[in-house]
N, C-alpha and C. Protein backbone atom coordinates (compact mmCIF):
# COMPACT_ATOMS: atom_id res chain seq x y z
N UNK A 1 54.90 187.21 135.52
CA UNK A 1 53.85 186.24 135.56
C UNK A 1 52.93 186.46 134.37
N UNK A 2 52.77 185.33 133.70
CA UNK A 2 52.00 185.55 132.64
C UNK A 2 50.18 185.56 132.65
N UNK A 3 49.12 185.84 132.33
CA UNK A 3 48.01 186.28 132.62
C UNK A 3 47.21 186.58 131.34
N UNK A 4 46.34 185.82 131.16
CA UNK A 4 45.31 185.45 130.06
C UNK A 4 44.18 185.71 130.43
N UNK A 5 43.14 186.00 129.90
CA UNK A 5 41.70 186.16 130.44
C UNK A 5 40.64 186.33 128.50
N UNK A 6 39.84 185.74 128.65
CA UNK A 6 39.21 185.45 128.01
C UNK A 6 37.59 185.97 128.37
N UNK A 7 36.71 187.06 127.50
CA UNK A 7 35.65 187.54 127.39
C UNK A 7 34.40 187.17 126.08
N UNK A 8 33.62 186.43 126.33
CA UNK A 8 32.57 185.99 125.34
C UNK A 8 31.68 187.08 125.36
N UNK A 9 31.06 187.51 124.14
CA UNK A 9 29.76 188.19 124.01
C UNK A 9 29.16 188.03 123.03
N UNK A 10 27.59 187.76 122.59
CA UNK A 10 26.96 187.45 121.60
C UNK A 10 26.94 188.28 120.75
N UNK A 11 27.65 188.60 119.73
CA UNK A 11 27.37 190.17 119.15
C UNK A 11 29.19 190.09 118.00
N UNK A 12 28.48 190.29 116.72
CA UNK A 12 29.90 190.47 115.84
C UNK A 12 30.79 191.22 116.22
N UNK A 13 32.20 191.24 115.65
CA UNK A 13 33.30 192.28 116.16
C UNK A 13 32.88 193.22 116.20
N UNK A 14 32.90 193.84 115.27
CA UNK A 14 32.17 195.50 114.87
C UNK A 14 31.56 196.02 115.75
N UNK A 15 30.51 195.32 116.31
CA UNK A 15 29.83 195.55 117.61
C UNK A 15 30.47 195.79 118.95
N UNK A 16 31.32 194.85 119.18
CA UNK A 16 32.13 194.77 120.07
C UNK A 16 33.15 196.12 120.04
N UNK A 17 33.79 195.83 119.07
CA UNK A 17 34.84 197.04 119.15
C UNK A 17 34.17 198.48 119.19
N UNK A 18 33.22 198.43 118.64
CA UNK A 18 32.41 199.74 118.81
C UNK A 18 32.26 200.04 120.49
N UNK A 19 31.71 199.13 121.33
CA UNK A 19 31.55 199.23 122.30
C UNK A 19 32.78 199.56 123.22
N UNK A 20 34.11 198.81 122.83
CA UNK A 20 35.48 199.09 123.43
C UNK A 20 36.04 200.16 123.30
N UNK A 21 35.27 201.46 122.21
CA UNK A 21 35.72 202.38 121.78
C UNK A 21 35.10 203.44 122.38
N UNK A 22 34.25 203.29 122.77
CA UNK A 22 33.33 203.85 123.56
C UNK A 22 33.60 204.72 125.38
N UNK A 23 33.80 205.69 124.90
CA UNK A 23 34.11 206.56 126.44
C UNK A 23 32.72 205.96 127.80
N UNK A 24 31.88 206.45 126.82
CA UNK A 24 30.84 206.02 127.62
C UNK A 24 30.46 204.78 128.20
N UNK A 25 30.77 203.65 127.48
CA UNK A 25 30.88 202.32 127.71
C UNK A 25 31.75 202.30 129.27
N UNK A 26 32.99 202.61 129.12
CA UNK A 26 34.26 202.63 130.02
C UNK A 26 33.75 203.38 130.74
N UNK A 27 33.52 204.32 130.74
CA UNK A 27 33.06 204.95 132.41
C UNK A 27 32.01 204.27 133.68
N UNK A 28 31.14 203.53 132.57
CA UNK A 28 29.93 202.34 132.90
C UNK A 28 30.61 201.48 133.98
N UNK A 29 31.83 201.19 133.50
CA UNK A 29 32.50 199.98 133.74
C UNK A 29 33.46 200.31 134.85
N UNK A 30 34.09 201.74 134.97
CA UNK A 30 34.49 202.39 135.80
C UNK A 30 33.87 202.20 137.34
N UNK A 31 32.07 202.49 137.07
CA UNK A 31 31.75 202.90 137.96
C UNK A 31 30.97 201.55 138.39
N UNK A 32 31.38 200.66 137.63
CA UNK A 32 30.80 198.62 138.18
C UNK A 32 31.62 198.52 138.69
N UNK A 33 32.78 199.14 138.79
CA UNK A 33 33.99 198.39 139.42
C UNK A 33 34.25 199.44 140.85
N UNK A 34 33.07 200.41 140.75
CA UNK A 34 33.48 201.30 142.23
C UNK A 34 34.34 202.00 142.13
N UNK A 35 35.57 202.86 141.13
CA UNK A 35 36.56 203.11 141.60
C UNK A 35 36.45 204.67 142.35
N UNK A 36 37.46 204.87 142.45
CA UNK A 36 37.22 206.62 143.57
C UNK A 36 36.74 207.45 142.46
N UNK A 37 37.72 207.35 141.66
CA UNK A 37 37.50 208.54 140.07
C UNK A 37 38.26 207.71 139.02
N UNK A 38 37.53 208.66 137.73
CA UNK A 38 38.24 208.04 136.42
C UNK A 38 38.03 208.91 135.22
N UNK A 39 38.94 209.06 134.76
CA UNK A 39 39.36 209.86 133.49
C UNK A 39 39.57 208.99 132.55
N UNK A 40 38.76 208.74 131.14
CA UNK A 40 38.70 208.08 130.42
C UNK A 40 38.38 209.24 128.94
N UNK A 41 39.92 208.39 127.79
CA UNK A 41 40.18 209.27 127.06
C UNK A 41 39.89 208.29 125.94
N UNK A 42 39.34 208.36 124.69
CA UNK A 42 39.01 207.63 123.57
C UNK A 42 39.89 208.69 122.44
N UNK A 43 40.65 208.40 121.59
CA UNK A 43 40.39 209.10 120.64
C UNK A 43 41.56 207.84 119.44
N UNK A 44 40.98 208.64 118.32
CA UNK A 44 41.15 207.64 116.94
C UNK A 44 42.38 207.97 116.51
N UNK A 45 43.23 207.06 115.74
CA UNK A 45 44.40 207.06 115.75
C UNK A 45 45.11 205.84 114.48
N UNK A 46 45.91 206.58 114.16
CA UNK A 46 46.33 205.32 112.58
C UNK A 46 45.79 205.75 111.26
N UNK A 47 45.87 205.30 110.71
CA UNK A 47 45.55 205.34 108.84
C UNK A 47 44.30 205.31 108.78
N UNK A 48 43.45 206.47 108.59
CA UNK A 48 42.37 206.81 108.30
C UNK A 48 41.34 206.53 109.55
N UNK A 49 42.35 207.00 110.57
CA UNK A 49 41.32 206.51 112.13
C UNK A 49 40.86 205.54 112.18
N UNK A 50 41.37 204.20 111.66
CA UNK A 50 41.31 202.71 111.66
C UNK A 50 41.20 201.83 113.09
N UNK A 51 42.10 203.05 113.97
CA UNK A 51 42.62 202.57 115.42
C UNK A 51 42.18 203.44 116.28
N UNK A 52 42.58 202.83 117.63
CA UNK A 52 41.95 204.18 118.75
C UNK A 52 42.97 203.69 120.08
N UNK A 53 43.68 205.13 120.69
CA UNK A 53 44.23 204.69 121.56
C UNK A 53 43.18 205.18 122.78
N UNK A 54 43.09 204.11 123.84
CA UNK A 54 41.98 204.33 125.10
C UNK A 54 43.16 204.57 126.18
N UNK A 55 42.85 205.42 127.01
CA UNK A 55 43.48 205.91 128.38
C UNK A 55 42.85 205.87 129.47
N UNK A 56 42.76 205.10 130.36
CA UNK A 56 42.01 204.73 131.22
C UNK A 56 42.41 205.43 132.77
N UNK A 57 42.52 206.46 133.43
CA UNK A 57 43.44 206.94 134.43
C UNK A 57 42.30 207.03 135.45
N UNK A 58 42.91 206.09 136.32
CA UNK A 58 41.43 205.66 137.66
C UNK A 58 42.61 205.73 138.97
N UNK A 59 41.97 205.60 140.20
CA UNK A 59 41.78 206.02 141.31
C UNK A 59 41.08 204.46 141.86
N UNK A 60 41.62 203.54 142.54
CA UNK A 60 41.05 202.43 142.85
C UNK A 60 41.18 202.66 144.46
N UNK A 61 40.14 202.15 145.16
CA UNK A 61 40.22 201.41 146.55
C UNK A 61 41.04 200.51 146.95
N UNK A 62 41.52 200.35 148.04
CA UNK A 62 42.72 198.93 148.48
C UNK A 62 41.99 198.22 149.54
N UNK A 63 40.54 198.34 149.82
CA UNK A 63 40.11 197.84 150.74
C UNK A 63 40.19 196.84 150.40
N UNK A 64 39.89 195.39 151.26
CA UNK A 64 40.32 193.92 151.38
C UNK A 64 41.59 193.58 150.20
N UNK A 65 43.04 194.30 150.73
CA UNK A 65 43.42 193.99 150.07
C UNK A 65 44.47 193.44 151.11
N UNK A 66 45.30 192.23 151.11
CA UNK A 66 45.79 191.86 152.11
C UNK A 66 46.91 192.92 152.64
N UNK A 67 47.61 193.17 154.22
CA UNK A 67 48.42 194.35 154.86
C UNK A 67 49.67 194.45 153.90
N UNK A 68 50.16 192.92 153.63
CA UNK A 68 51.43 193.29 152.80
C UNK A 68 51.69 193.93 151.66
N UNK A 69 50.03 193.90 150.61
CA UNK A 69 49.92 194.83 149.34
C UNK A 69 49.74 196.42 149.99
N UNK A 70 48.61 196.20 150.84
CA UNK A 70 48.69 197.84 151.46
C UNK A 70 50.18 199.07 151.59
N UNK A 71 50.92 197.99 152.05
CA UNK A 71 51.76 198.88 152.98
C UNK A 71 52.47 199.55 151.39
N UNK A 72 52.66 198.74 150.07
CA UNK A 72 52.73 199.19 149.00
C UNK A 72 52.10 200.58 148.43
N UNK A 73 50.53 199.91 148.39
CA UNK A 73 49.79 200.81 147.51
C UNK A 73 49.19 201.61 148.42
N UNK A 74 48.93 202.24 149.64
CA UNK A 74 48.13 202.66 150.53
C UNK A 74 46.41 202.39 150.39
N UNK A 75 45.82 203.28 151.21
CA UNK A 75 44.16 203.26 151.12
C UNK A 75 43.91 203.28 149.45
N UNK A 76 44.66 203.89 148.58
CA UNK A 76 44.04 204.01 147.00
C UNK A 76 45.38 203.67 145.99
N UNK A 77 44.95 203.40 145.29
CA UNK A 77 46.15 203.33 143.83
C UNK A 77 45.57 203.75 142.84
N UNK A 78 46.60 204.12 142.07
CA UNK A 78 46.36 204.99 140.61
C UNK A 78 46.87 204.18 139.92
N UNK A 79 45.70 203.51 138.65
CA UNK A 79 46.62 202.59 137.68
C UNK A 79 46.34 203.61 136.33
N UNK A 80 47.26 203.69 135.13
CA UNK A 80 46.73 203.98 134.23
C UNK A 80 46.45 203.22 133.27
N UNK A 81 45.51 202.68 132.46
CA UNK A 81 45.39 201.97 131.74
C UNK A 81 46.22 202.45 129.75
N UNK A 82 46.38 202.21 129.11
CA UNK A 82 46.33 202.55 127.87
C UNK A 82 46.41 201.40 127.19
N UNK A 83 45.38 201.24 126.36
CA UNK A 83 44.98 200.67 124.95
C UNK A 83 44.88 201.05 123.57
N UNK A 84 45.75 200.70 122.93
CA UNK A 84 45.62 201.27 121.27
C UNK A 84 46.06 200.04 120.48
N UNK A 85 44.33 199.91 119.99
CA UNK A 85 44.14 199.50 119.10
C UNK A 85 44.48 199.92 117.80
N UNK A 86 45.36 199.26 116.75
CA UNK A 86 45.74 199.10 115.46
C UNK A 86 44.45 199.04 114.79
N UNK A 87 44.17 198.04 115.07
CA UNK A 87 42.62 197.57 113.99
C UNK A 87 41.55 197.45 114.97
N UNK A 88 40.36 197.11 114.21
CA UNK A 88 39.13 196.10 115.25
C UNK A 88 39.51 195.24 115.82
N UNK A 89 40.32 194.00 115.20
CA UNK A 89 40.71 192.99 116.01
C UNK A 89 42.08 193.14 116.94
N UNK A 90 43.06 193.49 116.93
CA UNK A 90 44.28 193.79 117.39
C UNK A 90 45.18 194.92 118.02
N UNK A 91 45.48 194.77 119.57
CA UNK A 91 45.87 196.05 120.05
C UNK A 91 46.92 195.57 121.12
N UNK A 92 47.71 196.86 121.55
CA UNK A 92 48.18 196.73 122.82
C UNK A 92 48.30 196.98 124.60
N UNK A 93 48.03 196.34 124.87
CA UNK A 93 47.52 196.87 126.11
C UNK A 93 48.49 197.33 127.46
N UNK A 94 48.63 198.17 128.28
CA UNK A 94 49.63 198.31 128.91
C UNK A 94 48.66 199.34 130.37
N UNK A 95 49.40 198.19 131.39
CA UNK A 95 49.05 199.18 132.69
C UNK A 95 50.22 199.38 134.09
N UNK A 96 50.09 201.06 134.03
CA UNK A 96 51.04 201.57 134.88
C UNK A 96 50.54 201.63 136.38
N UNK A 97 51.06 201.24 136.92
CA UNK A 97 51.07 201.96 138.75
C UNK A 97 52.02 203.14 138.99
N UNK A 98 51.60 204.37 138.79
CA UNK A 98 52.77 205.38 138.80
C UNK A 98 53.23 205.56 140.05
N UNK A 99 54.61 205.37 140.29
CA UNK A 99 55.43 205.53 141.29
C UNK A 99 55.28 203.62 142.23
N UNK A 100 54.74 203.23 141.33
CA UNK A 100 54.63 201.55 141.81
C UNK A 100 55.52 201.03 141.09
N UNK A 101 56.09 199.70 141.70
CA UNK A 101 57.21 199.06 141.30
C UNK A 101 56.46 197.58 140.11
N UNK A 102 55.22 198.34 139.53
CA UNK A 102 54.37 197.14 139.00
C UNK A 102 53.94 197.78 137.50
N UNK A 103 53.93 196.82 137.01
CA UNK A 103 53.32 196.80 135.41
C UNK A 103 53.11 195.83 134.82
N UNK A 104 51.97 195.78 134.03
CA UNK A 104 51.65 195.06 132.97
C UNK A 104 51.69 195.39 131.95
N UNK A 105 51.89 194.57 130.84
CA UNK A 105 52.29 194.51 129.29
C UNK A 105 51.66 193.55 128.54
N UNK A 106 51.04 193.68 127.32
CA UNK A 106 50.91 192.97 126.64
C UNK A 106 49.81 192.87 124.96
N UNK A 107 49.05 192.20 125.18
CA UNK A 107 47.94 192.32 123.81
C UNK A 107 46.35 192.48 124.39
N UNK A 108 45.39 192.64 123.34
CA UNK A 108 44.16 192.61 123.29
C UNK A 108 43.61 191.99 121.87
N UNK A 109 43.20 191.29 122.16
CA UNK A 109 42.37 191.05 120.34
C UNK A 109 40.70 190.24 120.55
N UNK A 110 40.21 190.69 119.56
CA UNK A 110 38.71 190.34 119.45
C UNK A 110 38.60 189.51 118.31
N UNK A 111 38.47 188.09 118.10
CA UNK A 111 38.35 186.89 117.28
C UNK A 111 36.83 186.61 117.08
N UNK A 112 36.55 186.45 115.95
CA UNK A 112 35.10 186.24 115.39
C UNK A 112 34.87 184.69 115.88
N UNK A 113 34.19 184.26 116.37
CA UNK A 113 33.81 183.09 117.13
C UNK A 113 31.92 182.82 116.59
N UNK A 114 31.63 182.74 114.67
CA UNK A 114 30.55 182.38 114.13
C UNK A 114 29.90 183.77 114.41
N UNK A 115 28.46 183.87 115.32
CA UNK A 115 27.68 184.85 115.47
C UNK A 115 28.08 185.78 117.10
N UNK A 116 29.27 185.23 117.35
CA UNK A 116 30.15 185.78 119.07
C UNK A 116 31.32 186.08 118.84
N UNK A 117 31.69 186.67 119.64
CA UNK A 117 33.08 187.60 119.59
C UNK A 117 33.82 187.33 120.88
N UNK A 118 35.14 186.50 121.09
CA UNK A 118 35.71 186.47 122.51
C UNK A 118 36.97 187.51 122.30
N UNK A 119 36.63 188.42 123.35
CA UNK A 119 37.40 189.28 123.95
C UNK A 119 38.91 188.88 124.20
N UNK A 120 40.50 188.87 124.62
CA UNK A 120 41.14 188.11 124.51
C UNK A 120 42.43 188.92 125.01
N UNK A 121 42.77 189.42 126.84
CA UNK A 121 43.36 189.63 127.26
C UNK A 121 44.55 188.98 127.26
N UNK A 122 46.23 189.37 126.73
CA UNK A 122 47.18 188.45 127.78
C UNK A 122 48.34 189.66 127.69
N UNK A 123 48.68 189.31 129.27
CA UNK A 123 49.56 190.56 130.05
C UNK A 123 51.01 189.77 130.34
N UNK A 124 52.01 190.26 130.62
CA UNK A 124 52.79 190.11 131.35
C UNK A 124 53.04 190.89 132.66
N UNK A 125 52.46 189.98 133.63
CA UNK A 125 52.69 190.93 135.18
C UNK A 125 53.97 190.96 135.37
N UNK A 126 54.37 192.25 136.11
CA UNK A 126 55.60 192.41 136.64
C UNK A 126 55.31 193.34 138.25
N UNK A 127 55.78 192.76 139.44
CA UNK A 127 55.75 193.98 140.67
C UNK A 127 57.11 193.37 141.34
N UNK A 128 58.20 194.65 140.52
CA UNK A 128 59.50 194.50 141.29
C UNK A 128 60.10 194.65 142.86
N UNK A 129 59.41 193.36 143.74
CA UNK A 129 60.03 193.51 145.03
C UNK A 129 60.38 192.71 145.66
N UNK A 130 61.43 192.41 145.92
CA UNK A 130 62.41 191.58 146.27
C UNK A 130 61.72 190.67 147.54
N UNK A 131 61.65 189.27 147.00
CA UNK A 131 60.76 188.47 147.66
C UNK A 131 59.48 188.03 147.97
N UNK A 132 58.88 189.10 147.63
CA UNK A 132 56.98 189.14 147.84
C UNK A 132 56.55 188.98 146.44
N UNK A 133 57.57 189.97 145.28
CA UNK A 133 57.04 190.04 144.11
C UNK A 133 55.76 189.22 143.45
N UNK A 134 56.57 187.85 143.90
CA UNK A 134 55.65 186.48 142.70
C UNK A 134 54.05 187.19 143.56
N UNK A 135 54.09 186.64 144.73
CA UNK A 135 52.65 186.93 145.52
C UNK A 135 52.21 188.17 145.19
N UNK A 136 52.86 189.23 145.10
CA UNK A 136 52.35 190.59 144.62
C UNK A 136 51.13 190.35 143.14
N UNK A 137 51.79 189.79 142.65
CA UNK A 137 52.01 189.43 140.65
C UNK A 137 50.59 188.66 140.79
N UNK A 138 50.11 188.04 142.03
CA UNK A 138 49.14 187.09 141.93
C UNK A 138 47.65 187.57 142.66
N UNK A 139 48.26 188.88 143.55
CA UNK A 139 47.03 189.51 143.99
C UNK A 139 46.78 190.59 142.94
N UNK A 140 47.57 190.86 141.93
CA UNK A 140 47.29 191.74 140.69
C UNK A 140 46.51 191.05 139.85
N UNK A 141 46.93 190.29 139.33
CA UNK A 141 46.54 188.83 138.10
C UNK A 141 44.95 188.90 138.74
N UNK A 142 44.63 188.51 140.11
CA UNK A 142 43.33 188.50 140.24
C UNK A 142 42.68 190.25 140.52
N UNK A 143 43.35 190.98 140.68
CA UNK A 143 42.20 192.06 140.86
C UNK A 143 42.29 192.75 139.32
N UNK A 144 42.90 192.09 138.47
CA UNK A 144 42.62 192.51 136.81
C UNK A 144 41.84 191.45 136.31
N UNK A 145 41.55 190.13 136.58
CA UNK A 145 40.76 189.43 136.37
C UNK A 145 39.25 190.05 137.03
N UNK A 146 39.05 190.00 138.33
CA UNK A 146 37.81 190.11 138.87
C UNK A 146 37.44 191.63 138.32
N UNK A 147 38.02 192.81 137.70
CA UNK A 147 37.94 193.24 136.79
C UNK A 147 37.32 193.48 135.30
N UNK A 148 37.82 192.45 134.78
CA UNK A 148 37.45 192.11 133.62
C UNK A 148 36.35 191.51 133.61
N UNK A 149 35.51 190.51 134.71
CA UNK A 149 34.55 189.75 135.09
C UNK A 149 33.55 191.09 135.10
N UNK A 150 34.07 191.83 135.61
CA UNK A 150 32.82 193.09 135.92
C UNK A 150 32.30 193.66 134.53
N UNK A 151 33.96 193.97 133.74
CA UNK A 151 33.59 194.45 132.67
C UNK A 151 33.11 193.65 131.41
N UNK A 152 33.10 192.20 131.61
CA UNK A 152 31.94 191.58 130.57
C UNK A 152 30.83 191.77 130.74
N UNK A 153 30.04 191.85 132.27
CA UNK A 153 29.22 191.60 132.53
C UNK A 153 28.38 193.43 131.94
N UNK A 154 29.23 194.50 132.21
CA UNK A 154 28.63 195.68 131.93
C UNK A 154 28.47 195.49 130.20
N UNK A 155 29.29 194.74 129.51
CA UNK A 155 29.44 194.44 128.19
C UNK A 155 28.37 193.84 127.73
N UNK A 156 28.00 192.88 128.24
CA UNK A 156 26.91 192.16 128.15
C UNK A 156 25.40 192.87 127.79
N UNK A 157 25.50 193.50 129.15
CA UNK A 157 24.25 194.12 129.37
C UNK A 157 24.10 195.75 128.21
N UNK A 158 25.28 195.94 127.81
CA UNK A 158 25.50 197.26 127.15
C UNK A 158 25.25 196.68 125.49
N UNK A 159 25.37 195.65 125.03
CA UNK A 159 25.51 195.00 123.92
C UNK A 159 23.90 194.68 123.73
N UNK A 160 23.25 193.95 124.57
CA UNK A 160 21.71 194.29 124.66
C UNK A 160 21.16 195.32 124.73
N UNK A 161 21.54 196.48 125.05
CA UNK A 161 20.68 197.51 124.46
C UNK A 161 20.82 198.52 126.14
N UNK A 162 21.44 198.08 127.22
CA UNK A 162 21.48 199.01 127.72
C UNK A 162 22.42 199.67 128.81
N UNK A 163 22.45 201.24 127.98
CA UNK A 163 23.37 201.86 127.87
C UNK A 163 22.59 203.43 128.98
């Protein structure tokens, strides 16, 4: 299932990516989103540390999550995130469910939009299980969306000045 999501913020790339690079930023965002725990790894990477691969390794809640995802993921899931960025604008994004029959794949890029910068998720969902899958693929799609909703909003407020 394919999965797009789109993030506006008033503030040039530079700004932005600074902020995406940011351990501290991500833990912010970690803890908007409630999760149990999170290990968040930044470090620089590529031709003259141009790039940065991010590791995101969290501990999520399954509460209200409907019985048929449960019986999957139990009371918690472990997703790992990893992001490595090539440049400011362009990266790849990829998230594991270890020992889950689910993953996402795909890009990240940050496009200069005049004096704004839109953020610019797209994944390919995958949760290999015979029959439920598509529905699986669609309660993912939204709890990485309502996600990302959290994490503009910590973006937002972190881009104004507070951090």
């Amino acid at each position: 299932m394919r999965f797009q999501h789109t993030s506006s913020y008033d503030a040039p790339v530079d700004a932005v990516f600074a902020m995406l690079t940011d351990a501290r930023w991500r833990e912010k965002v970690a803890e908007a989103r409630g999760v149990v725990s999170s290990d968040v790894t930044v470090t620089p990477e590529g031709p003259e540390s141009s790039g940065y691969r991010i590791v995101i390794d969290q501990v999520q809640d399954t509460a209200g999550l409907p019985a048929i995802a449960k019986k999957i993921t139990g009371d918690t899931t472990r997703a790992v995130v990893t992001e490595v960025w090539t440049s400011p604008t362009a990266g790849t994004i990829e998230i594991l469910v270890p020992g889950k029959p689910t993953k996402a794949t795909g890009t990240v890029s940050l496009v200069s939009d005049g004096a704004s910068t839109r953020h610019v998720t797209d994944l390919e969902l995958t949760v290999k299980v015979p029959l439920i899958g598509g529905r699986l693929e669609q309660l993912m799609a939204d709890d990485i969306g309502k996600g990302l909703e959290v994490e503009q909003a910590v973006g937002v407020a972190w881009l104004e000045g507070n951090h």
